[in-house]
Protein backbone atom coordinates (compact mmCIF):
# COMPACT_ATOMS: atom_id res chain seq x y z
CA UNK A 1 8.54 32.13 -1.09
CA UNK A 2 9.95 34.49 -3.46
CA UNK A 3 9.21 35.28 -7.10
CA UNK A 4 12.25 36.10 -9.40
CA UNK A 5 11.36 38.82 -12.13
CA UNK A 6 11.24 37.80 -15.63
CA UNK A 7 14.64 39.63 -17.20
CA UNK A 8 16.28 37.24 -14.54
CA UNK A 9 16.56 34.45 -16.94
CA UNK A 10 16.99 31.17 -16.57
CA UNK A 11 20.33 29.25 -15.72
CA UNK A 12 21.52 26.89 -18.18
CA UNK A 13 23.81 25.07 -15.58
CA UNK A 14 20.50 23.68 -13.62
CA UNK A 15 20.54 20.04 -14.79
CA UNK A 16 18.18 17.30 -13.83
CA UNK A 17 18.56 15.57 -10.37
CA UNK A 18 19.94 18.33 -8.59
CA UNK A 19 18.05 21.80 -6.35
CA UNK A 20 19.17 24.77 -6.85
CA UNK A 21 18.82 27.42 -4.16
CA UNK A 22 18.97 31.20 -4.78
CA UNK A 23 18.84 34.21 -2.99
CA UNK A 24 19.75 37.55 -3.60
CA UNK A 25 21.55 39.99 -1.40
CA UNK A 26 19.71 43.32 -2.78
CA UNK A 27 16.24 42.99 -1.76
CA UNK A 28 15.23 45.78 -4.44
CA UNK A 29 16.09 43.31 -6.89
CA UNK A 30 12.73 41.59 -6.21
CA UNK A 31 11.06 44.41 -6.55
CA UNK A 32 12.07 45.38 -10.12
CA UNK A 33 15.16 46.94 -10.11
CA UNK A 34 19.01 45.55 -11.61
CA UNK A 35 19.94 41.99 -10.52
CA UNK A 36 23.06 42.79 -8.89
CA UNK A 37 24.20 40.54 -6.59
CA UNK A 38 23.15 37.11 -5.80
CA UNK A 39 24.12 33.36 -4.35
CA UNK A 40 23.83 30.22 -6.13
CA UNK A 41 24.32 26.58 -4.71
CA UNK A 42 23.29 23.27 -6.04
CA UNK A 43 23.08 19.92 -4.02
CA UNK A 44 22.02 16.51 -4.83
CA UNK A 45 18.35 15.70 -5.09
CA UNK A 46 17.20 13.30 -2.48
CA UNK A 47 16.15 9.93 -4.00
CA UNK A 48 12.87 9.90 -5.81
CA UNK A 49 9.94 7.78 -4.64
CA UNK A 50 9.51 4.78 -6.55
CA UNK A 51 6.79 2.65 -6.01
CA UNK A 52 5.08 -0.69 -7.64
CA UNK A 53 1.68 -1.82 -7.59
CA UNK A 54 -0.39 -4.96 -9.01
CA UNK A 55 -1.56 -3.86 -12.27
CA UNK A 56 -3.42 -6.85 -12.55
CA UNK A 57 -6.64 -6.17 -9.97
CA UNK A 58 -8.33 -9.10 -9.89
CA UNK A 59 -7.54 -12.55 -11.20
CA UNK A 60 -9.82 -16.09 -11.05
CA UNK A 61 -9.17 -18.78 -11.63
CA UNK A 62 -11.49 -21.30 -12.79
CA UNK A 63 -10.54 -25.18 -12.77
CA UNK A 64 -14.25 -25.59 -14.43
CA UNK A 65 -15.38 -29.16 -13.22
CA UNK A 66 -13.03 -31.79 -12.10
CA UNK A 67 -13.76 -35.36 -11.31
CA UNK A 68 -13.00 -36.12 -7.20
CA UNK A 69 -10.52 -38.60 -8.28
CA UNK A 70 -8.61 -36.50 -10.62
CA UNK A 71 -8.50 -33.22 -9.12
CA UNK A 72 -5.03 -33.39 -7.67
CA UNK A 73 -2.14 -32.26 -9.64
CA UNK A 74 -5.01 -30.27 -11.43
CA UNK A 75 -3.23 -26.59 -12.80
CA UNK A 76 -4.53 -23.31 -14.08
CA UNK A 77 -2.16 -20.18 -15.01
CA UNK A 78 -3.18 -16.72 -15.59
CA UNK A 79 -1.02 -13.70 -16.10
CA UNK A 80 -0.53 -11.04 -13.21
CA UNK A 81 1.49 -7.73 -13.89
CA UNK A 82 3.76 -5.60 -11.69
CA UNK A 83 3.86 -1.45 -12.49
CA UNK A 84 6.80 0.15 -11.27
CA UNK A 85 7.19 3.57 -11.52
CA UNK A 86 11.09 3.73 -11.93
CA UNK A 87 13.62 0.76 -11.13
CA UNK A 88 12.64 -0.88 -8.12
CA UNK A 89 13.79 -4.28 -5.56
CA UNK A 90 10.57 -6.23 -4.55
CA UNK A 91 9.08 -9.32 -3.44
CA UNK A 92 5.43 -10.51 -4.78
CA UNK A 93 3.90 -11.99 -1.30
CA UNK A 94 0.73 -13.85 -0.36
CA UNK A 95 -1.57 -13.49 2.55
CA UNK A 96 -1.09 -17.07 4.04
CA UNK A 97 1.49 -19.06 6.08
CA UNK A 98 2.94 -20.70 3.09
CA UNK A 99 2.69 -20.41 -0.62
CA UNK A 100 -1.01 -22.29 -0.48
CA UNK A 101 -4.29 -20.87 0.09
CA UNK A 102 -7.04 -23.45 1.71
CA UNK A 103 -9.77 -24.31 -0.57
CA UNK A 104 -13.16 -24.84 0.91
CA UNK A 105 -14.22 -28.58 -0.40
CA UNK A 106 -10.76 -29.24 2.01
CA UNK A 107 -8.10 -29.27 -0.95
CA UNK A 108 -5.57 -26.46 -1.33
CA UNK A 109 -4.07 -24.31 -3.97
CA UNK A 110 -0.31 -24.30 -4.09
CA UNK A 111 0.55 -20.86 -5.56
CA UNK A 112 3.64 -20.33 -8.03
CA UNK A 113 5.17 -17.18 -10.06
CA UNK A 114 6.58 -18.09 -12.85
CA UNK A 115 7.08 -21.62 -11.79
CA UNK A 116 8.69 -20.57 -7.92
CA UNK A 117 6.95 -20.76 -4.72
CA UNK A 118 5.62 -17.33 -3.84
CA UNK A 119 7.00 -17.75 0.03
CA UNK A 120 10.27 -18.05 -1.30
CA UNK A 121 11.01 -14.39 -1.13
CA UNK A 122 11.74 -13.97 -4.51
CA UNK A 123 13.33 -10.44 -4.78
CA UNK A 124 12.53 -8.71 -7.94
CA UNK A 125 15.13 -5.98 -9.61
CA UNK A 126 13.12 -3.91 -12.77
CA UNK A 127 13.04 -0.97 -14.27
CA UNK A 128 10.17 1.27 -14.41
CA UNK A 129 7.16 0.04 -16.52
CA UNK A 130 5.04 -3.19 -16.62
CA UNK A 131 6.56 -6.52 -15.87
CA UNK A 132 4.26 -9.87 -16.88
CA UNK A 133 4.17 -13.22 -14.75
CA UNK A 134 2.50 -16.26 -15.01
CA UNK A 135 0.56 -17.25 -11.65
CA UNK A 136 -0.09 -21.21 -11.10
CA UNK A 137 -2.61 -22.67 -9.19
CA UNK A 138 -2.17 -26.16 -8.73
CA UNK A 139 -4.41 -28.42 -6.47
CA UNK A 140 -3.36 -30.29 -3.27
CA UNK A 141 -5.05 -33.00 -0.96
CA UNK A 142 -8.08 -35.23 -1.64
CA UNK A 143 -11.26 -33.26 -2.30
CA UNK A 144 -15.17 -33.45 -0.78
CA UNK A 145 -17.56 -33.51 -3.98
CA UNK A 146 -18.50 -30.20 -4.76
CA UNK A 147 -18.09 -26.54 -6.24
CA UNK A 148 -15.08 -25.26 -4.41
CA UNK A 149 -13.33 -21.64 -3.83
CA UNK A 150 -10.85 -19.30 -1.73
CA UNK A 151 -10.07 -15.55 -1.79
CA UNK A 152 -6.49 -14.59 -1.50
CA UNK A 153 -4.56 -11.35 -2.03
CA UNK A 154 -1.46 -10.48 -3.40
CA UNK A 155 0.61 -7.81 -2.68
CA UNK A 156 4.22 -6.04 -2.84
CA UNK A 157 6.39 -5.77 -0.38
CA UNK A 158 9.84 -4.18 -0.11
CA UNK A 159 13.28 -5.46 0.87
């Protein structure tokens, strides 16, 4: 790693999204002396890192108390968001077989974003900053009597 003295300058044809490499040819240069002599040459950055991550960290959803005989077709919403940190392709995925997650009084939860099956592999183009969805819950099967819950995680994944 070399320093370049201050009288160097700087070059006003470094623009954004390209490196720059430099070296001179007179090593006394570095030391102090005249800048006499030096190579320039300016390549293509390599492609940033972008990533996304749930903004939203934790999200429950509460059906409050439903009658046996009523509680399928019950639904719930809640808003998730999505931070990218420059334009990005993804897919919001859920840790189960299908786009349901097993309820304990032996119902299930079928899981939507914005009203499409999470296991659909919806790909995702955006830009970078926050991006709001609405997350379903609706309730499958013929229930036990009793409090019921699940844990489930969402998480990004990449094309």
């Amino acid at each position: 790693m070399a320093t370049v003295p201050d009288n160097v300058g700087s070059d006003s044809r470094l623009t954004r999204g390209r490196v720059c490499l430099r070296y001179l040819n007179d090593v006394n240069s570095v030391l102090g002396t005249t800048f006499t002599s030096s190579y320039n040459s300016c390549k293509l950055s390599p492609p940033t890192q972008t990533w996304c991550a749930m903004e939203t960290p934790n999200v429950d959803i509460d059906f409050g108390i439903v009658h046996v005989g009523e509680a399928e077709g019950q639904t719930r919403e809640k808003d998730i968001s999505v931070y990218c940190s420059g334009p990005a392709n993804y897919i919001i995925d859920l840790t189960s077989e299908d786009s349901s997650v097993p309820l304990s009084n032996g119902m299930k939860a079928e899981l939507t974003i914005d009203g499409q099956l999470i296991q659909s592999q919806r790909l995702v183009s955006t830009e970078q900053g926050s991006t709001t969805y609405k997350l379903q819950a609706e309730l499958k099967g013929q229930p036990v009597a009793g409090a019921f819950n699940s844990t489930a995680i969402l998480f990004i994944s990449y094309p």
